[in-house]
Protein backbone atom coordinates (compact mmCIF):
# COMPACT_ATOMS: atom_id res chain seq x y z
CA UNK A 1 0.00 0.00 0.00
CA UNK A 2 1.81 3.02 -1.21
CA UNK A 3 1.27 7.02 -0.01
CA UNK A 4 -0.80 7.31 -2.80
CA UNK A 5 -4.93 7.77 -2.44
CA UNK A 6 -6.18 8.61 -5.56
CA UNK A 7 -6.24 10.39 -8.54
CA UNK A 8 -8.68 12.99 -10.24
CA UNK A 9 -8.90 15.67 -12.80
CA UNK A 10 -4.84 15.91 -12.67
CA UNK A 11 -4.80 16.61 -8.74
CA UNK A 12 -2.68 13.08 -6.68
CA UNK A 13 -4.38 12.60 -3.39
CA UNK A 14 -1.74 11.27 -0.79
CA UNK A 15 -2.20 10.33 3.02
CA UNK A 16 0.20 12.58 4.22
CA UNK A 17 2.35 15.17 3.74
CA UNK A 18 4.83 16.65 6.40
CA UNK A 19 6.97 20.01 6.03
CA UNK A 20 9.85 21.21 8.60
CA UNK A 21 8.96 24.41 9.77
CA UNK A 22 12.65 24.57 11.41
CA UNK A 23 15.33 22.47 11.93
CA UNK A 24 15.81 23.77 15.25
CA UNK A 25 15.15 22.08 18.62
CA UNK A 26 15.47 22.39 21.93
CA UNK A 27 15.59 18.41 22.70
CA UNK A 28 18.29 15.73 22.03
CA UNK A 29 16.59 12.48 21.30
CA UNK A 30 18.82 9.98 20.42
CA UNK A 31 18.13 8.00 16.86
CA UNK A 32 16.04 10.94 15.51
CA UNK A 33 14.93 10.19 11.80
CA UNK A 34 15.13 13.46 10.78
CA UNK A 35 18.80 13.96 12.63
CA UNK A 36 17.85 17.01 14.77
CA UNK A 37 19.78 16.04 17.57
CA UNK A 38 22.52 17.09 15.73
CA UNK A 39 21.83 20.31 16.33
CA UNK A 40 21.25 21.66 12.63
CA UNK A 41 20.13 25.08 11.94
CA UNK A 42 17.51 27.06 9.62
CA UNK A 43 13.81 27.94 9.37
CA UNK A 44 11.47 28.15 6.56
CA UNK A 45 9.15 31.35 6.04
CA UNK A 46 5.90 31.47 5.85
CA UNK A 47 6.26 33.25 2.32
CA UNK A 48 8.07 30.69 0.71
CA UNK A 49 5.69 27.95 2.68
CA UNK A 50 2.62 29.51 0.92
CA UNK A 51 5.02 29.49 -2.37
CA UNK A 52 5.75 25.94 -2.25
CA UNK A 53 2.73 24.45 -1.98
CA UNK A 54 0.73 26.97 -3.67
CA UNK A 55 2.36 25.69 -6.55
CA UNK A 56 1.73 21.98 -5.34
CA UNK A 57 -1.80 22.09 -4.61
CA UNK A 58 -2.42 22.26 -8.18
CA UNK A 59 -1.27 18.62 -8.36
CA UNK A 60 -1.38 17.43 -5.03
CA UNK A 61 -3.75 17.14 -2.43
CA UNK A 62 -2.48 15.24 1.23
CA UNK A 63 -5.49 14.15 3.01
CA UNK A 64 -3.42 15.01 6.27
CA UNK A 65 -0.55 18.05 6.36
CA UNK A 66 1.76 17.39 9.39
CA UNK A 67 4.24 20.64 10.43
CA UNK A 68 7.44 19.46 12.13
CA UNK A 69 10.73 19.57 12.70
CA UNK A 70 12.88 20.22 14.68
CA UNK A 71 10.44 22.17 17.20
CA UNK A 72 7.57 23.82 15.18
CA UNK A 73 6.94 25.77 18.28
CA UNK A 74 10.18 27.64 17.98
CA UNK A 75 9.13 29.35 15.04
CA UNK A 76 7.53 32.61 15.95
CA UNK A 77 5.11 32.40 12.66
CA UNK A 78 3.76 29.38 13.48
CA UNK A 79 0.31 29.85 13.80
CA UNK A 80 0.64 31.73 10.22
CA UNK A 81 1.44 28.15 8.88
CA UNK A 82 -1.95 27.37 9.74
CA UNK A 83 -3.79 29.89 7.73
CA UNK A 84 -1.46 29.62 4.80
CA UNK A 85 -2.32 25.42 4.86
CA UNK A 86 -6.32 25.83 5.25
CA UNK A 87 -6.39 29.01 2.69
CA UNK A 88 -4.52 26.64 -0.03
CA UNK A 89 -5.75 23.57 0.95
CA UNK A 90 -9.31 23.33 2.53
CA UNK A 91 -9.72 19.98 2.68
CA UNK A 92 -6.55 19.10 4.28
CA UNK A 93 -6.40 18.54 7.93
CA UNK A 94 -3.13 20.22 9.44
CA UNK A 95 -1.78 18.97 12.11
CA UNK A 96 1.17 20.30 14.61
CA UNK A 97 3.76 17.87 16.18
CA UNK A 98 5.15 19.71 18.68
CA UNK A 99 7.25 18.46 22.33
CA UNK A 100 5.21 21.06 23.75
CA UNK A 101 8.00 23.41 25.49
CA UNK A 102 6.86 26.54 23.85
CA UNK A 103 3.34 26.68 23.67
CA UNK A 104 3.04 29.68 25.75
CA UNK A 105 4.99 31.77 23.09
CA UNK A 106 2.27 31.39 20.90
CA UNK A 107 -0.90 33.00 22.76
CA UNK A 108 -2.63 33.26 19.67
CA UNK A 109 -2.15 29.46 18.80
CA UNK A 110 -5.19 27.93 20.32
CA UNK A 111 -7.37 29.85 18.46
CA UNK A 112 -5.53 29.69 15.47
CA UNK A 113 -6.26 25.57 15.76
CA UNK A 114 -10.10 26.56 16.21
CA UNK A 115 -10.00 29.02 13.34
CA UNK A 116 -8.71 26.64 10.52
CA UNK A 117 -10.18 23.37 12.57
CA UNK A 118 -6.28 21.89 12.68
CA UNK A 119 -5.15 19.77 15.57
CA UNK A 120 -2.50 19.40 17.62
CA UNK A 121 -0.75 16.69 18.63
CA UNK A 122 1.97 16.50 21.82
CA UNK A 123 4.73 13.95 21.15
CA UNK A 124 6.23 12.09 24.59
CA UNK A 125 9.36 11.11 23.95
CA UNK A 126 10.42 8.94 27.24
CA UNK A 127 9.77 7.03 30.43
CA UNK A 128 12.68 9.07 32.25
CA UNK A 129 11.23 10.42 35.36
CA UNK A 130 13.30 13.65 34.98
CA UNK A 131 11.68 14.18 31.97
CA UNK A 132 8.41 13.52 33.18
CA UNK A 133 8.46 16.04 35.94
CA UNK A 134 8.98 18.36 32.85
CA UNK A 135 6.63 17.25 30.49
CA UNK A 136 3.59 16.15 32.80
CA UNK A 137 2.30 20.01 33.76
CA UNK A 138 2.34 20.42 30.25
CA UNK A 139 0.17 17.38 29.74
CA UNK A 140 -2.27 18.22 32.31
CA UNK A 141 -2.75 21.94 30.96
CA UNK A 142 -3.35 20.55 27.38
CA UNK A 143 -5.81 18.19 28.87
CA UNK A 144 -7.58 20.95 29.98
CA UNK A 145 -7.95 22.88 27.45
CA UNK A 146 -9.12 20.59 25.83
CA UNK A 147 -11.80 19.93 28.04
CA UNK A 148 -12.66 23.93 28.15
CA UNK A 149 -12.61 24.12 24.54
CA UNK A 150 -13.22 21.38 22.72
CA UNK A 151 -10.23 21.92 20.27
CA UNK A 152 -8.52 18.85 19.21
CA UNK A 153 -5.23 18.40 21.34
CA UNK A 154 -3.89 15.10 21.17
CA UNK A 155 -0.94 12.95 22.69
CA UNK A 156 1.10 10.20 20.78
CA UNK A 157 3.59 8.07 23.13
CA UNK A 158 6.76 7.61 20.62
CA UNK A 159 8.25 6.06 23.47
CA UNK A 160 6.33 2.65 21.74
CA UNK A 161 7.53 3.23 18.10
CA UNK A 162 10.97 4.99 18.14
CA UNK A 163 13.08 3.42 16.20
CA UNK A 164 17.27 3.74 14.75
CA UNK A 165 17.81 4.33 11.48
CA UNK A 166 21.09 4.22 11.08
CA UNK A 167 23.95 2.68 12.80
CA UNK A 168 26.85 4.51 14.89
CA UNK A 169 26.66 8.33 16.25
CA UNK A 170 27.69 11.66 13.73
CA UNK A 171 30.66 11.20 12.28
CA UNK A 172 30.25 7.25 12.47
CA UNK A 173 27.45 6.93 11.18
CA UNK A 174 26.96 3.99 8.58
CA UNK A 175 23.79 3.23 6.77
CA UNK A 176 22.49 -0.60 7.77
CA UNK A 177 24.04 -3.25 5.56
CA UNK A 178 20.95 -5.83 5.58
CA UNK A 179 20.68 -5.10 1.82
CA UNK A 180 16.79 -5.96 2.02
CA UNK A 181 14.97 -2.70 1.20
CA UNK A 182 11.62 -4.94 0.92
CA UNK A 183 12.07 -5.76 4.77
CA UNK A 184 12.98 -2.41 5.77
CA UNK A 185 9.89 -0.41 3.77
CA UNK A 186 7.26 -3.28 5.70
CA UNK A 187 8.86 -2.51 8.73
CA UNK A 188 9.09 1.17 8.64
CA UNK A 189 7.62 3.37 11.21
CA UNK A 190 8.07 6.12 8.66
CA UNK A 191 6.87 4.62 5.63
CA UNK A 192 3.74 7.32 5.10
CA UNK A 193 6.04 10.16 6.06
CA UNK A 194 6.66 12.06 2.52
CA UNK A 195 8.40 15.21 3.33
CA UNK A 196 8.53 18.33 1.49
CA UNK A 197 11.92 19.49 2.07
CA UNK A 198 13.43 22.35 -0.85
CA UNK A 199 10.01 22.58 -2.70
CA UNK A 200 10.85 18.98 -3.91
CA UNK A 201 8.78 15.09 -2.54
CA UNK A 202 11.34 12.89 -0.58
CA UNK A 203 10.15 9.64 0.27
CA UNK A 204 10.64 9.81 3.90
CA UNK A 205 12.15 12.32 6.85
CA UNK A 206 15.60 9.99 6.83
CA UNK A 207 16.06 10.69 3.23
CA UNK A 208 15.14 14.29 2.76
CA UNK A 209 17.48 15.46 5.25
CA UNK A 210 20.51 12.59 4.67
CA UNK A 211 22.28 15.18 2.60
CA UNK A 212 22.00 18.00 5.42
CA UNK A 213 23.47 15.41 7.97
CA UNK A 214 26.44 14.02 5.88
CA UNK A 215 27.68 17.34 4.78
CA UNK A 216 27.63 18.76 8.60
CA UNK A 217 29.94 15.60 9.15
CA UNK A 218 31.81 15.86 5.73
CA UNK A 219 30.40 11.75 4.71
CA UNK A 220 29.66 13.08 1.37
CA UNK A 221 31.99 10.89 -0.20
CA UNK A 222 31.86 8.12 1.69
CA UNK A 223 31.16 5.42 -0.36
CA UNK A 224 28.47 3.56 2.25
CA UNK A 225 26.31 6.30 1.55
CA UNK A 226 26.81 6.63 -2.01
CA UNK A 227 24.35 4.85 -3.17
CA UNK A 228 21.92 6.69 -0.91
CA UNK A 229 22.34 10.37 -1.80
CA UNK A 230 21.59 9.45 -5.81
CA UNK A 231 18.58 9.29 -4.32
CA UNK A 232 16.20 11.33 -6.91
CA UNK A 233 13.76 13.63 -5.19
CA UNK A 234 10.25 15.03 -7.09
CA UNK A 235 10.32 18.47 -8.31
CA UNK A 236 6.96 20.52 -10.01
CA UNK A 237 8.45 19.45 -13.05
CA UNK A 238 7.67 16.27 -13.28
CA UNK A 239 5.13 15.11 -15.83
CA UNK A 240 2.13 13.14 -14.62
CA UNK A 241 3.52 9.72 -15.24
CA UNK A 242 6.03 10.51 -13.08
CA UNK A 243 4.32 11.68 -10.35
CA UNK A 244 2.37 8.77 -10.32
CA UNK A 245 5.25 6.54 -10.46
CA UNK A 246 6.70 8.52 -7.78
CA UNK A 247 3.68 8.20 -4.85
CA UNK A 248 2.69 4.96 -6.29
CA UNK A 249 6.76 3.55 -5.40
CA UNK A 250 6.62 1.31 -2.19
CA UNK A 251 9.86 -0.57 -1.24
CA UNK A 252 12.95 1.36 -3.55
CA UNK A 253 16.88 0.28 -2.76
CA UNK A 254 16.83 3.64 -1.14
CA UNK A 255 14.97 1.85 1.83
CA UNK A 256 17.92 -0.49 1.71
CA UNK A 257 20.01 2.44 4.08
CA UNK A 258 17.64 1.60 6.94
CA UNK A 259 17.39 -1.34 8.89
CA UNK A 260 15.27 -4.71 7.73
CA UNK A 261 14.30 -5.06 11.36
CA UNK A 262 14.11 -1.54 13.06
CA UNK A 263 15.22 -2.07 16.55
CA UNK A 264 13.25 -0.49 19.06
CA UNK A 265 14.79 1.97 21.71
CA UNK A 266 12.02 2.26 24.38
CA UNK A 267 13.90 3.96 27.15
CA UNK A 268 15.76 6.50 24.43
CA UNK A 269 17.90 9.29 26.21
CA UNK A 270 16.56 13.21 26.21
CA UNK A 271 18.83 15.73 26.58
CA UNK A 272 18.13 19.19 26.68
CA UNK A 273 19.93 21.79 24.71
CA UNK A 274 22.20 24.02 26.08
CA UNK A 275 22.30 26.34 23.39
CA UNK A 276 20.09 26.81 20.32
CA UNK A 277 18.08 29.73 18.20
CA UNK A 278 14.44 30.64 18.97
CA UNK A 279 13.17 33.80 18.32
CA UNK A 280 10.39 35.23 19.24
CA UNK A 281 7.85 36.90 17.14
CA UNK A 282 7.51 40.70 17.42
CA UNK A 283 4.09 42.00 18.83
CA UNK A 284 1.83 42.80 16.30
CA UNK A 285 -1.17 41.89 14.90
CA UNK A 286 -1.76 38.77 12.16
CA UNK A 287 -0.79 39.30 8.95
CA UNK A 288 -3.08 39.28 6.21
């Protein structure tokens, strides 16, 4: 069963669709697919968001948009994301992933969520009682908001589905060697995870942002990952077949890079940040 829906009148129809907002976070998780506990840098703006898929929604259509990163919440536009995502696509749900840290920052956030009807969704990341102690108030006040309001605030424990992708730390890291892309695409945790990452598709989060990660390391030429940065992304100019050769792709030897059995790291360690870039947004009112 591939990302792909359905097809009409030109327009691909895909279960998901997730965009990094920033590639900034305040958390160290260890074994994060989309390597932000290496502590890159960079945010997108909202002007180029409502570019990209501006352009996009005139041939695709994800049944659910997911904004990550990195910490969305460290963006001080995020609830402009929002109204960019329900303006250009109305029949998308949009959904926020956030760790929950910096929800005050955004005061106009909740009702942001009630004016485009998109939901949030608090990720909990470990067992660790120190982390816990953190993370619990913030549970609790979601809860009741939720309760007051009615908006949609969810919870997802990753602590059941986090997974390695690769083997060794930085600049050891080595793609798996099981050579069985079938195996690792039916085992994937990430396998309806398309990213859009440089206004182009990538397959998955460990993909998209391989390039980012080898080059902060300088792996570019190592020959283990070779094979894995030919990987060929999907730009607005492909032609129809190729789109729907593209979405319709399941298992590739691109899936080969990750494991054929994912091992599962249920008591993964959190670290917090000492140092890392989040502005805030200047007062002011919404844009238009």
């Amino acid at each position: 069963m591939s990302i792909l829906l359905d097809e009409a009148d030109g327009v691909f129809r895909t279960r998901a669709l997730e965009v990094h907002v920033t590639h900034v976070c305040n958390l160290h998780c260890n074994g994060c697919k989309h390597y932000i506990n290496y502590n890159h840098k960079g945010r997108l703006e909202v002007s180029t968001f409502r570019q990209w898929i501006s352009a996009w929604s005139k041939v695709l259509q994800p049944k659910k948009l997911r904004l990550l990163g990195g910490e969305p919440t460290l963006h001080p536009e995020l609830p402009e994301f929002l109204y960019t995502a329900r303006e250009i696509w109305p029949d998308t749900v949009t959904y926020i992933g956030t760790n929950g840290h910096f929800l005050d920052r955004h005061p106009t956030l909740l009702q942001a969520l009630i004016d485009t009807q998109s939901r949030l969704t608090l990720s909990v990341h470990s067992k660790d009682p120190v982390y816990l102690e953190k993370i619990n108030p913030i549970r609790e006040g979601l809860k009741r908001y939720r309760e007051q309001t009615g908006i949609n605030l969810m919870e997802t424990d990753v602590t059941e589905v986090w997974t390695k992708n690769y083997l060794g730390v930085g600049a050891t890291m080595k793609p798996y060697g099981d050579k069985a892309p079938q195996d690792s695409w039916t085992h994937c945790t990430a396998k309806y995870c398309m990213q859009l990452h440089e206004n182009r598709l990538w397959k998955c989060a460990p993909v998209a942002y391989l390039g980012m990660q080898l080059e902060k390391f300088e792996l570019t030429a190592d020959p283990d990952w070779a094979p894995y940065l030919k990987y060929d992304s999907l730009g607005l100019e492909a032609s129809s077949d190729q789109m729907r050769a593209f979405l319709s792709r399941e298992s590739e030897p691109v899936c080969g890079m990750c494991p054929a059995r994912p091992p599962f790291v249920a008591d993964k360690t959190i670290d917090w940040k000492d140092s890392f870039t989040a502005p805030r947004r200047r007062p002011g009112k919404r844009a238009a």
